[in-house]
PDB file of N, CA and C in Angstrom:
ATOM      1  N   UNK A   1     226.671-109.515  35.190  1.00  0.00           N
ATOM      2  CA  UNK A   1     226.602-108.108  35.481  1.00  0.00           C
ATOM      3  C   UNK A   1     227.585-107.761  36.603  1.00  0.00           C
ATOM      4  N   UNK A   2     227.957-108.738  37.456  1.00  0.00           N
ATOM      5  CA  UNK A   2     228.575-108.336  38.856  1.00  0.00           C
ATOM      6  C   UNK A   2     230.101-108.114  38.045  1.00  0.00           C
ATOM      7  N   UNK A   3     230.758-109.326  37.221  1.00  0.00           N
ATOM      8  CA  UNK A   3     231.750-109.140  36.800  1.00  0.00           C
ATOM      9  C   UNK A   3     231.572-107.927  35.473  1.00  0.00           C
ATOM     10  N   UNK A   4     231.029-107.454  35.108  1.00  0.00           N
ATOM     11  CA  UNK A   4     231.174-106.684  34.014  1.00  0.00           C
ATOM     12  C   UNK A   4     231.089-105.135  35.130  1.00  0.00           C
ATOM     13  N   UNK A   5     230.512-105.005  36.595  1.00  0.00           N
ATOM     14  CA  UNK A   5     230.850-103.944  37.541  1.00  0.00           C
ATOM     15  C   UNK A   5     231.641-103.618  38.090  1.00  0.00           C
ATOM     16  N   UNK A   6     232.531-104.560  38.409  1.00  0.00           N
ATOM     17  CA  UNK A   6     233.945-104.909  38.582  1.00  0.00           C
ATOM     18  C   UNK A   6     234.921-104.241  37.297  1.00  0.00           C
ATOM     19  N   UNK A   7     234.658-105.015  36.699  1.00  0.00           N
ATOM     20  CA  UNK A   7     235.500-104.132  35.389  1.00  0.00           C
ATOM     21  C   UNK A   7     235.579-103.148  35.251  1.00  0.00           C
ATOM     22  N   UNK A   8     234.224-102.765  35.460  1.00  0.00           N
ATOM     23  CA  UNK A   8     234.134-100.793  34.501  1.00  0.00           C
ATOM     24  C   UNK A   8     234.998 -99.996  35.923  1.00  0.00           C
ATOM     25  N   UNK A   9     235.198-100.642  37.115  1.00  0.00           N
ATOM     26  CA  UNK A   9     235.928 -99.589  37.940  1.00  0.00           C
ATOM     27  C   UNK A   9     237.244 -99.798  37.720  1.00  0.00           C
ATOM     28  N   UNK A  10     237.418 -99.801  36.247  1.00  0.00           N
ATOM     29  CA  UNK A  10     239.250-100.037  36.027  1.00  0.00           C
ATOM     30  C   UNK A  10     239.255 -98.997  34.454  1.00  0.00           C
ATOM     31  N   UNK A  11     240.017 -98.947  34.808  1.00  0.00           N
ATOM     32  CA  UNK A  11     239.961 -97.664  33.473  1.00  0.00           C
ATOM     33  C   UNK A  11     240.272 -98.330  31.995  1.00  0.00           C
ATOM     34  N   UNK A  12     240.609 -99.679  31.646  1.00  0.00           N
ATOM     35  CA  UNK A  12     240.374-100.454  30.272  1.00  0.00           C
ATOM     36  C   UNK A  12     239.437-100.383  29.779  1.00  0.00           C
ATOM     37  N   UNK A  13     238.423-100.649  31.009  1.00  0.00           N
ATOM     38  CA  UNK A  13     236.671-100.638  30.184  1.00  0.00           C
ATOM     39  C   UNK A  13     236.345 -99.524  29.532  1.00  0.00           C
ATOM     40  N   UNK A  14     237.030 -98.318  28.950  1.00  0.00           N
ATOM     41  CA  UNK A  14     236.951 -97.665  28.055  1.00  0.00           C
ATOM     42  C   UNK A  14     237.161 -97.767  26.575  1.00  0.00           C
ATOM     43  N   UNK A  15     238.272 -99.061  26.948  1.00  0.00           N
ATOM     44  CA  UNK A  15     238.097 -99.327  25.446  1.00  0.00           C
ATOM     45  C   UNK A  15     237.236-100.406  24.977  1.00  0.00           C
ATOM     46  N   UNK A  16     237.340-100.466  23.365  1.00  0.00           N
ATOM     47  CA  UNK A  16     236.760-101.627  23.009  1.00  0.00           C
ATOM     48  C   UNK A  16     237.051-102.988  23.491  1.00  0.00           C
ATOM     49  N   UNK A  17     236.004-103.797  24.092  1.00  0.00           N
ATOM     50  CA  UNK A  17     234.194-103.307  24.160  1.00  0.00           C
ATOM     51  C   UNK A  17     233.812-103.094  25.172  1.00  0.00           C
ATOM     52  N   UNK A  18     234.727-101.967  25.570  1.00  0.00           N
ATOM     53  CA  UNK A  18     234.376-101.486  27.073  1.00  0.00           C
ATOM     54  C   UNK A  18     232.813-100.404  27.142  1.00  0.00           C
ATOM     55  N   UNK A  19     232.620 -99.725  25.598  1.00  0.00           N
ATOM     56  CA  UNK A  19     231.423 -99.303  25.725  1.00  0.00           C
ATOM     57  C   UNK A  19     229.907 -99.945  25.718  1.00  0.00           C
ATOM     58  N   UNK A  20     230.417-101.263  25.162  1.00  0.00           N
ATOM     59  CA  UNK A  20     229.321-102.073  25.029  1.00  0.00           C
ATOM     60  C   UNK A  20     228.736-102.762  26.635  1.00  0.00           C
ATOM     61  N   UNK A  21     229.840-102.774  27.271  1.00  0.00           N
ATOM     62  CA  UNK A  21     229.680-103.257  28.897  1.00  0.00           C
ATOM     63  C   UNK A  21     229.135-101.686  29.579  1.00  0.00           C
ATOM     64  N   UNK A  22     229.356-100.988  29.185  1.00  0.00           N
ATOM     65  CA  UNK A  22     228.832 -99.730  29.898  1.00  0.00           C
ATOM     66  C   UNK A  22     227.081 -99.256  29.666  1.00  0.00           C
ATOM     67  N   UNK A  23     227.027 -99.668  28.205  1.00  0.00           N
ATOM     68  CA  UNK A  23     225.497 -99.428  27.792  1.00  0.00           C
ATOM     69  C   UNK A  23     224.739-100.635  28.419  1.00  0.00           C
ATOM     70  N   UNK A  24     225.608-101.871  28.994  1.00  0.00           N
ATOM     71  CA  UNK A  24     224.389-102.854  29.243  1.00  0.00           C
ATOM     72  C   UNK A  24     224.428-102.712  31.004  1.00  0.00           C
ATOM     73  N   UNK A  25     225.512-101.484  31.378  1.00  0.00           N
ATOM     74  CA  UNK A  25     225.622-101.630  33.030  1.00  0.00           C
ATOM     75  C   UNK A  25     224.684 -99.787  33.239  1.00  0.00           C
ATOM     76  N   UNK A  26     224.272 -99.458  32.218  1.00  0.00           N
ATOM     77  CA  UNK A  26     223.524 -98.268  32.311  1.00  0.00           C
ATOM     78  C   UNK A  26     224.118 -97.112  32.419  1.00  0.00           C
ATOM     79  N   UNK A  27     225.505 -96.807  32.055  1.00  0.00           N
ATOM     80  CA  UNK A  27     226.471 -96.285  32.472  1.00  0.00           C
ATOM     81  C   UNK A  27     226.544 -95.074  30.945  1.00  0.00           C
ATOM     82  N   UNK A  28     226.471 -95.731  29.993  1.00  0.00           N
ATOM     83  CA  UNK A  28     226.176 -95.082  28.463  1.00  0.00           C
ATOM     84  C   UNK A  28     224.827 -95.162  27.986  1.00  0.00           C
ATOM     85  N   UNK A  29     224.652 -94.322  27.116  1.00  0.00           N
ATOM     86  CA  UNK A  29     223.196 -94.772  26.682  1.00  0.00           C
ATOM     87  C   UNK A  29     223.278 -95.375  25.162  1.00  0.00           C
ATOM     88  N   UNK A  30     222.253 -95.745  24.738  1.00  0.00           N
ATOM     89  CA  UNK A  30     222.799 -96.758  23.170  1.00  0.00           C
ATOM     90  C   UNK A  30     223.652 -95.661  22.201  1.00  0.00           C
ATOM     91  N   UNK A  31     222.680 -94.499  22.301  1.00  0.00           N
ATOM     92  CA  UNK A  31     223.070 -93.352  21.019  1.00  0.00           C
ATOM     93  C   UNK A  31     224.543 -93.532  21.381  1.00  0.00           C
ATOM     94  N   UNK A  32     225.174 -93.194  22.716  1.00  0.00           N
ATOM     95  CA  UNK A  32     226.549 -93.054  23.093  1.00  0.00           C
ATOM     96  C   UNK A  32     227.325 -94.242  22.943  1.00  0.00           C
ATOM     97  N   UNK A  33     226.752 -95.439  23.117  1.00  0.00           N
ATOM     98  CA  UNK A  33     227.572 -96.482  22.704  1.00  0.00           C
ATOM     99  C   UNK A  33     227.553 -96.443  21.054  1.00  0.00           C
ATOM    100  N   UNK A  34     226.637 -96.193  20.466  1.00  0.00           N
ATOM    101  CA  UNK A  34     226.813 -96.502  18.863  1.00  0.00           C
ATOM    102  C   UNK A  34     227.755 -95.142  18.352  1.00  0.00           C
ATOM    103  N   UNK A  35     227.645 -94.489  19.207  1.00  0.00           N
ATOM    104  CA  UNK A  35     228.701 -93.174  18.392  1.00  0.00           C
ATOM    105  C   UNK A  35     230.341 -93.257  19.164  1.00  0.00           C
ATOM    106  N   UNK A  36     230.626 -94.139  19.669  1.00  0.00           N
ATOM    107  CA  UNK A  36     231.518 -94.782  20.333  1.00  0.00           C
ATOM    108  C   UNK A  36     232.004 -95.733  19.190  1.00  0.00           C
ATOM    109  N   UNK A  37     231.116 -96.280  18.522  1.00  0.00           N
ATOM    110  CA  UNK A  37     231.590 -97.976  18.084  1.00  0.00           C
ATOM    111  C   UNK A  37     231.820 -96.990  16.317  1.00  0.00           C
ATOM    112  N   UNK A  38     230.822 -96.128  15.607  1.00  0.00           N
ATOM    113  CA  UNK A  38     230.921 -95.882  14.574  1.00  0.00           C
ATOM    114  C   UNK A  38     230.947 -94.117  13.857  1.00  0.00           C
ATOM    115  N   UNK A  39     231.076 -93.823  15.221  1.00  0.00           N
ATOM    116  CA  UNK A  39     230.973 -92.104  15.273  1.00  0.00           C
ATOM    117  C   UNK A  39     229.610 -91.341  14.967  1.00  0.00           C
ATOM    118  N   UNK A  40     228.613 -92.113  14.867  1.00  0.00           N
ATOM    119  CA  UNK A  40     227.638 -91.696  14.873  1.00  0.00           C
ATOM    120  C   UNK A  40     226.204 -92.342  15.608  1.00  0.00           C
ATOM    121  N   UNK A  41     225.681 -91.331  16.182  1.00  0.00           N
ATOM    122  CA  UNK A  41     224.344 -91.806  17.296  1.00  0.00           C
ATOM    123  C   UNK A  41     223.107 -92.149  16.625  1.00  0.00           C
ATOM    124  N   UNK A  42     222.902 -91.282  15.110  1.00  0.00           N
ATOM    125  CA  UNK A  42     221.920 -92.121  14.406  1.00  0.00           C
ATOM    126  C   UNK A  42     222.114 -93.313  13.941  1.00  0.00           C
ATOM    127  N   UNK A  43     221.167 -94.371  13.450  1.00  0.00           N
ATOM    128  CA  UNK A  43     221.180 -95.667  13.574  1.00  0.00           C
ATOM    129  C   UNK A  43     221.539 -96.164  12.222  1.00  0.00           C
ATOM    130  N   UNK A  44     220.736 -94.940  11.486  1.00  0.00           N
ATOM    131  CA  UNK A  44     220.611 -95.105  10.037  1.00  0.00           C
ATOM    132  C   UNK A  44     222.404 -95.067   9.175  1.00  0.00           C
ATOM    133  N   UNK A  45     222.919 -93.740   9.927  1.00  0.00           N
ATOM    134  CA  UNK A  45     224.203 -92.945   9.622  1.00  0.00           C
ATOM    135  C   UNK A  45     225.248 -94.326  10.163  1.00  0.00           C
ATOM    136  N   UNK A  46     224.920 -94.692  11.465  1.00  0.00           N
ATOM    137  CA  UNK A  46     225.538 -95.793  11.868  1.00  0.00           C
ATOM    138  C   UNK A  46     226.464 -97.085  11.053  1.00  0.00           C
ATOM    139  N   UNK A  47     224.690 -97.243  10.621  1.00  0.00           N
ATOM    140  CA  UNK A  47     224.594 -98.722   9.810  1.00  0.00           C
ATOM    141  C   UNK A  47     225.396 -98.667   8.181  1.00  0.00           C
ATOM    142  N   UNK A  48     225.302 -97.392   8.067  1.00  0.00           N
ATOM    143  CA  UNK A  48     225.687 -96.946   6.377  1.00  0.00           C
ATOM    144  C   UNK A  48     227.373 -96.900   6.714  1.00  0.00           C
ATOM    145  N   UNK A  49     228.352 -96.764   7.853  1.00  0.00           N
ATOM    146  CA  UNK A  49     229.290 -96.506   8.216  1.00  0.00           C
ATOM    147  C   UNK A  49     229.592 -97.484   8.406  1.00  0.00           C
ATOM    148  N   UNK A  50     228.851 -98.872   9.062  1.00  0.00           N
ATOM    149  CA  UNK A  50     229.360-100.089   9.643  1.00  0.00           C
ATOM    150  C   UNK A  50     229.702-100.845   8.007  1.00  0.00           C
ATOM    151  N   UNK A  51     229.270-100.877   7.301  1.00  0.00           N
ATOM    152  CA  UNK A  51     228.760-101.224   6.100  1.00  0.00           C
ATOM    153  C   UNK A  51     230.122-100.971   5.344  1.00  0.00           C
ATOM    154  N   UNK A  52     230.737-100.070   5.310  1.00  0.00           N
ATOM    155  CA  UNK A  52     231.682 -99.716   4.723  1.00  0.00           C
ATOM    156  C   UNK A  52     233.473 -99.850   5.271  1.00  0.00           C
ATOM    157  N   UNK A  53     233.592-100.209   7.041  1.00  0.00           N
ATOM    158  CA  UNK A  53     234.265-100.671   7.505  1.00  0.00           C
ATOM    159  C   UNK A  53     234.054-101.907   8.344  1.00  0.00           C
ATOM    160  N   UNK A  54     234.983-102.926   8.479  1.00  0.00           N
ATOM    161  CA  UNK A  54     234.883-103.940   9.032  1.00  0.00           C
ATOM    162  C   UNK A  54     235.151-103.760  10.716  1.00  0.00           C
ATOM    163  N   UNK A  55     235.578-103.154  11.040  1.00  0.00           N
ATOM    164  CA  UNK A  55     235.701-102.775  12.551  1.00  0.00           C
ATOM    165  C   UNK A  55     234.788-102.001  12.894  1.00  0.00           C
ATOM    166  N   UNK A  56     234.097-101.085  12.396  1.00  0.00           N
ATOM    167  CA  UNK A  56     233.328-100.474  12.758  1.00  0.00           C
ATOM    168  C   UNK A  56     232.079-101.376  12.759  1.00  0.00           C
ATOM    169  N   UNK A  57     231.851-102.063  11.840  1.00  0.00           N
ATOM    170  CA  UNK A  57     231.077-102.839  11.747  1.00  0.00           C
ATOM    171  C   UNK A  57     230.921-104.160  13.114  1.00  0.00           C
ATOM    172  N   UNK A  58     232.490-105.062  12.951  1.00  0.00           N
ATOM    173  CA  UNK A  58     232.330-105.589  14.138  1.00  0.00           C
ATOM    174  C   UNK A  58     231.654-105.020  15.700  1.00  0.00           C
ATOM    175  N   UNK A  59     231.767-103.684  16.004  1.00  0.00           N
ATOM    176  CA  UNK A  59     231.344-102.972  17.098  1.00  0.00           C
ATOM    177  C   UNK A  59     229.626-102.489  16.802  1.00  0.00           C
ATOM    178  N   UNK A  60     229.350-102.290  16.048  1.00  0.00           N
ATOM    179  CA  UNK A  60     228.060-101.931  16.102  1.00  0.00           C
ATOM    180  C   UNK A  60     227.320-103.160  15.786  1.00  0.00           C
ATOM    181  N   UNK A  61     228.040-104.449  15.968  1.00  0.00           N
ATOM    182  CA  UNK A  61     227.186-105.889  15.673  1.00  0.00           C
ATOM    183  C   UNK A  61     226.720-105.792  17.351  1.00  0.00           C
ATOM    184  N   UNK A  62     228.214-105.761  18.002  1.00  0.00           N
ATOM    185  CA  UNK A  62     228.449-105.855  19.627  1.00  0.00           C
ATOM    186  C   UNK A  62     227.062-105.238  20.188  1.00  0.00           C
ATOM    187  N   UNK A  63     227.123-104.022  19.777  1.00  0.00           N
ATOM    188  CA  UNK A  63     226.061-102.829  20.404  1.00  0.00           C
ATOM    189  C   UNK A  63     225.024-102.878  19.997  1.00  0.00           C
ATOM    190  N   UNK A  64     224.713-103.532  18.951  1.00  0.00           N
ATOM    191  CA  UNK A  64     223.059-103.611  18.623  1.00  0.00           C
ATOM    192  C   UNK A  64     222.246-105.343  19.498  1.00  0.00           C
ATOM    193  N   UNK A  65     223.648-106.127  19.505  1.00  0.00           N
ATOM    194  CA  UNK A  65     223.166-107.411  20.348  1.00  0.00           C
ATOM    195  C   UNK A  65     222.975-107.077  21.654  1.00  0.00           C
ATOM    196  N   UNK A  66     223.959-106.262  22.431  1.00  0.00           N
ATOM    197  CA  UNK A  66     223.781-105.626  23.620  1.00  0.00           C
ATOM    198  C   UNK A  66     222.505-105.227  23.937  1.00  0.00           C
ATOM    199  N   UNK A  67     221.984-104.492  22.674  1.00  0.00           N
ATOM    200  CA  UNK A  67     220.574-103.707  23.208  1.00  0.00           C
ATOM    201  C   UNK A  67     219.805-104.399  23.175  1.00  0.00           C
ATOM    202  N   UNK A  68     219.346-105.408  22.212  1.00  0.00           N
ATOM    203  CA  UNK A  68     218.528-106.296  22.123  1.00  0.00           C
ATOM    204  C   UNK A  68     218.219-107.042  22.911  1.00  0.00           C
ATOM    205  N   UNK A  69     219.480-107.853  24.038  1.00  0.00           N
ATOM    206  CA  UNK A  69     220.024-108.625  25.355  1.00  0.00           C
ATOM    207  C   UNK A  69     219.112-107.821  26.155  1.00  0.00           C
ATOM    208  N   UNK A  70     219.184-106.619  26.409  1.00  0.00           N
ATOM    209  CA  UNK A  70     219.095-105.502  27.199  1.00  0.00           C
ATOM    210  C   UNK A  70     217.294-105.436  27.229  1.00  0.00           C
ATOM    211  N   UNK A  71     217.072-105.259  25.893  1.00  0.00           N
ATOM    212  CA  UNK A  71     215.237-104.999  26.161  1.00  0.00           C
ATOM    213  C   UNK A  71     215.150-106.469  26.273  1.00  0.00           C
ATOM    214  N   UNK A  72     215.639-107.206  25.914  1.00  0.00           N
ATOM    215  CA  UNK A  72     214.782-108.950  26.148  1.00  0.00           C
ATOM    216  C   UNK A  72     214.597-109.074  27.740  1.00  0.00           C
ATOM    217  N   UNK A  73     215.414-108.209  28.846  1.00  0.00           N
ATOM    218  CA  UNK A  73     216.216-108.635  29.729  1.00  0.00           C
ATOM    219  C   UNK A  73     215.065-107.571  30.456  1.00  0.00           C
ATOM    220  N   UNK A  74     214.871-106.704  30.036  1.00  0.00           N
ATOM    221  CA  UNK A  74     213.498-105.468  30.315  1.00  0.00           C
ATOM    222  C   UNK A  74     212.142-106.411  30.252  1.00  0.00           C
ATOM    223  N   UNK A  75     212.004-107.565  29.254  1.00  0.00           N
ATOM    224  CA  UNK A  75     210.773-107.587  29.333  1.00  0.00           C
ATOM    225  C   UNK A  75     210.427-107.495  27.893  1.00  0.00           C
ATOM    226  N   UNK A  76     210.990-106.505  27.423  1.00  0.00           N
ATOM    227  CA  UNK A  76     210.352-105.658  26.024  1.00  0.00           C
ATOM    228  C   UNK A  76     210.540-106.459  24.596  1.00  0.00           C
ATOM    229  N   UNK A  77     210.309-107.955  24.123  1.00  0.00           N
ATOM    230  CA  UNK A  77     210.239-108.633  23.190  1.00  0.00           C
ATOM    231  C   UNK A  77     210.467-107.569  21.709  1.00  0.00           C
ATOM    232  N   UNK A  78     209.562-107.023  22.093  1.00  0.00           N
ATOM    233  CA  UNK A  78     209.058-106.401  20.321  1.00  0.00           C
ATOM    234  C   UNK A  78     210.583-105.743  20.278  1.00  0.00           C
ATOM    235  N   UNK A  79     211.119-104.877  21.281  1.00  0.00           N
ATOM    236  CA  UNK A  79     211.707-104.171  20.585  1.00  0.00           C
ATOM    237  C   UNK A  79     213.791-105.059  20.483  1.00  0.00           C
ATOM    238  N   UNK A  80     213.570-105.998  21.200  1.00  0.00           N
ATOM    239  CA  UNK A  80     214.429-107.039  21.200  1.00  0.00           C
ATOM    240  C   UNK A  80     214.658-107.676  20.261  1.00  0.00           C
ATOM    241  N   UNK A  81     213.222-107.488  19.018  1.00  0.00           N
ATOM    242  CA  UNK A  81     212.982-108.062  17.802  1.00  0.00           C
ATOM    243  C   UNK A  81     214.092-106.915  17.219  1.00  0.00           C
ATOM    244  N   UNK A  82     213.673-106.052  17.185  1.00  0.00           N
ATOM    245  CA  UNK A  82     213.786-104.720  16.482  1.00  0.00           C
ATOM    246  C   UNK A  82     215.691-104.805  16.666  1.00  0.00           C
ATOM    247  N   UNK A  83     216.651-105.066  17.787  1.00  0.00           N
ATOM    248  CA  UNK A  83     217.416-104.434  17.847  1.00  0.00           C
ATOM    249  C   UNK A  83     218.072-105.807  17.011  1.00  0.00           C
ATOM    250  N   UNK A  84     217.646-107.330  17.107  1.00  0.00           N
ATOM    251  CA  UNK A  84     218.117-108.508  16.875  1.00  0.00           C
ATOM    252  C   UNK A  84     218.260-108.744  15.248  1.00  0.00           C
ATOM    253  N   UNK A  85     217.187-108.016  14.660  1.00  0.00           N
ATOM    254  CA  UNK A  85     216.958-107.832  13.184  1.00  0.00           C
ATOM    255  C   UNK A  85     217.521-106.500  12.438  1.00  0.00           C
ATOM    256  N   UNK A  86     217.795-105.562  13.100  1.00  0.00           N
ATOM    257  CA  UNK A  86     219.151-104.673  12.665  1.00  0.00           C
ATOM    258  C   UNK A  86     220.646-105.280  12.768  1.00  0.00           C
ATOM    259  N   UNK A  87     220.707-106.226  14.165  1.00  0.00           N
ATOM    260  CA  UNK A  87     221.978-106.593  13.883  1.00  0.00           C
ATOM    261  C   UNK A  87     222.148-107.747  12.688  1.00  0.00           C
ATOM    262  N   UNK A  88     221.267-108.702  12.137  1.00  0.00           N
ATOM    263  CA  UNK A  88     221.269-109.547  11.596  1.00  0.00           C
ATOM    264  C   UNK A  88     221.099-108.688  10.048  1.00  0.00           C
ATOM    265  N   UNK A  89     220.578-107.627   9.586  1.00  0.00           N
ATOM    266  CA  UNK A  89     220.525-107.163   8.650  1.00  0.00           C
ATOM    267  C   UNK A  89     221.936-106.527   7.999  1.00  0.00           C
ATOM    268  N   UNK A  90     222.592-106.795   9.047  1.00  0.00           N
ATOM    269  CA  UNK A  90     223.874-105.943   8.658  1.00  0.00           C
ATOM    270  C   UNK A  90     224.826-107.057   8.001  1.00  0.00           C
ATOM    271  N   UNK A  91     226.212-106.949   6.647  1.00  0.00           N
ATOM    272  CA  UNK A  91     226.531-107.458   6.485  1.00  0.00           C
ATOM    273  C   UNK A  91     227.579-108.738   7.300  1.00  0.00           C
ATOM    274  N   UNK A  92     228.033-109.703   7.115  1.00  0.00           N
ATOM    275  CA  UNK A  92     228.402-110.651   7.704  1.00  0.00           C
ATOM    276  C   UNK A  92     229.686-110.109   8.652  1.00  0.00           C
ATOM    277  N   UNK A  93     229.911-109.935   9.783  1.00  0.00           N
ATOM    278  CA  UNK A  93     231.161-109.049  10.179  1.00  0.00           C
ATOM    279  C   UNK A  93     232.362-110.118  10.403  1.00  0.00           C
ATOM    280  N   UNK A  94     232.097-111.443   9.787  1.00  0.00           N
ATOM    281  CA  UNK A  94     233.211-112.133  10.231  1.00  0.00           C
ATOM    282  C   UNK A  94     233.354-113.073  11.611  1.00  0.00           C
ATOM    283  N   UNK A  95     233.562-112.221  12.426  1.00  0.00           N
ATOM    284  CA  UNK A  95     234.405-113.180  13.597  1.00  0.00           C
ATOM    285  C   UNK A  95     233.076-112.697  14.706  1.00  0.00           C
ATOM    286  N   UNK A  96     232.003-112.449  14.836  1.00  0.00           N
ATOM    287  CA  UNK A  96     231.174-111.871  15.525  1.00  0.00           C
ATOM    288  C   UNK A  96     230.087-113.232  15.776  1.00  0.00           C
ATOM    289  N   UNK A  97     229.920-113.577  17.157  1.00  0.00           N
ATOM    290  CA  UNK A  97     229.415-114.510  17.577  1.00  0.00           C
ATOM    291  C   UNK A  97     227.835-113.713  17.704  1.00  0.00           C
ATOM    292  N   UNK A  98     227.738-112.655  17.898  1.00  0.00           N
ATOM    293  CA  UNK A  98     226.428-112.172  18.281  1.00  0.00           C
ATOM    294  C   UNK A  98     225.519-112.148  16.707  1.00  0.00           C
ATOM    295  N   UNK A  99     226.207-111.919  15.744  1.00  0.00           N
ATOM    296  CA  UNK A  99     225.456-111.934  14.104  1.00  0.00           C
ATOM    297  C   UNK A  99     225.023-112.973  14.114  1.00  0.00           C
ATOM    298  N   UNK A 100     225.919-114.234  14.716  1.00  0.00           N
ATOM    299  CA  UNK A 100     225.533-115.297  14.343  1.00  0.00           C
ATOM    300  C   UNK A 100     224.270-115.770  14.959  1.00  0.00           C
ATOM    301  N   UNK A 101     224.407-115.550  15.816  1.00  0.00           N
ATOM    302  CA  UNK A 101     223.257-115.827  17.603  1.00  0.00           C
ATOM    303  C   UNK A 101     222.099-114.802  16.872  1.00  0.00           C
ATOM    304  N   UNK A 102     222.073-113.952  16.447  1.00  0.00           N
ATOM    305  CA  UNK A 102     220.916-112.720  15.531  1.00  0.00           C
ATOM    306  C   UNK A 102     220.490-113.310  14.639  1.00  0.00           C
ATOM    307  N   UNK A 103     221.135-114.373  13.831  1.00  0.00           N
ATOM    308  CA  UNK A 103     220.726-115.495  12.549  1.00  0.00           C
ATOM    309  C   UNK A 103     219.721-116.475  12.834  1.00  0.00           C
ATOM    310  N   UNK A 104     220.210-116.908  14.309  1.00  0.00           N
ATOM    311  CA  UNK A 104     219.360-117.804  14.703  1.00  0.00           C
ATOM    312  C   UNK A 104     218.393-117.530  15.400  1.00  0.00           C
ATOM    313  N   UNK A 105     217.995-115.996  15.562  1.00  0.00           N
ATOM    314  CA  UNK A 105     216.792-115.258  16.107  1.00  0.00           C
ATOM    315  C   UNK A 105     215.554-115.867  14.849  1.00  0.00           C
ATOM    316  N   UNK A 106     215.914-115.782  14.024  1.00  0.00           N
ATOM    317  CA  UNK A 106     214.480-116.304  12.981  1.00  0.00           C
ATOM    318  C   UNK A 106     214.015-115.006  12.895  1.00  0.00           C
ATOM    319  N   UNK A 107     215.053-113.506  12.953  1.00  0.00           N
ATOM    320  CA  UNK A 107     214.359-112.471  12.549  1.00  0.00           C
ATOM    321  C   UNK A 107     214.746-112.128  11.195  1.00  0.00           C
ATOM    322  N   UNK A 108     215.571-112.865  10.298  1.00  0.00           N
ATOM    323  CA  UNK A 108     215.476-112.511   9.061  1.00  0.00           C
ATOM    324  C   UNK A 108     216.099-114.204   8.369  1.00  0.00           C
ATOM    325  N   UNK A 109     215.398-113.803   7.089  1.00  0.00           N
ATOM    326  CA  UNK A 109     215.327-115.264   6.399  1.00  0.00           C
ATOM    327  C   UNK A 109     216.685-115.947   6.165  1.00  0.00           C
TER     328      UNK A 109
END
């Protein structure tokens, strides 16, 4: 966190995955990071968008592991489930270490 505070006072951390460091430094909120990564703040609209591009997709893998990190990191299990098993539900994005790390959550078969 100290180095990801450091960062955001440089003006790169705007870009990708500079929003994903901002939603986990409290700086964005998820809706704003996911409409950042896929142009849209619903989850549903999101996921149907990630689905259909591979970059968009890579970023909303980023931002849904983020959140998940984020409530595990709160305390909040259940919903850590919740953010770990959306990212793992989504198709394979390739080069994304966090899908993979979501695979091995044991939240989907």
């Amino acid at each position: 966190m100290k180095y990801l505070k450091k960062l955001a006072s440089r003006r790169r951390i705007q870009n990708w995955p500079g929003p994903a460091a901002l939603f986990l430094l409290g700086q964005l909120t998820f809706e704003d990071a996911m409409k950042d990564a896929t142009g849209f703040a619903d989850l549903a609209q999101a996921k149907d968008i990630a689905e259909q591009d591979l970059m968009k997709r890579r970023q909303l893998t980023a931002i849904l592991f983020a959140a998940g990190t984020e409530r595990r990191m709160a305390g909040d299990e259940a919903k850590c489930r919740m953010y770990m098993t959306e990212c793992a539900g989504l198709t394979n994005p390739l080069a994304e270490y966090e899908w993979y790390l979501t695979r091995s959550e044991g939240s989907v078969a």
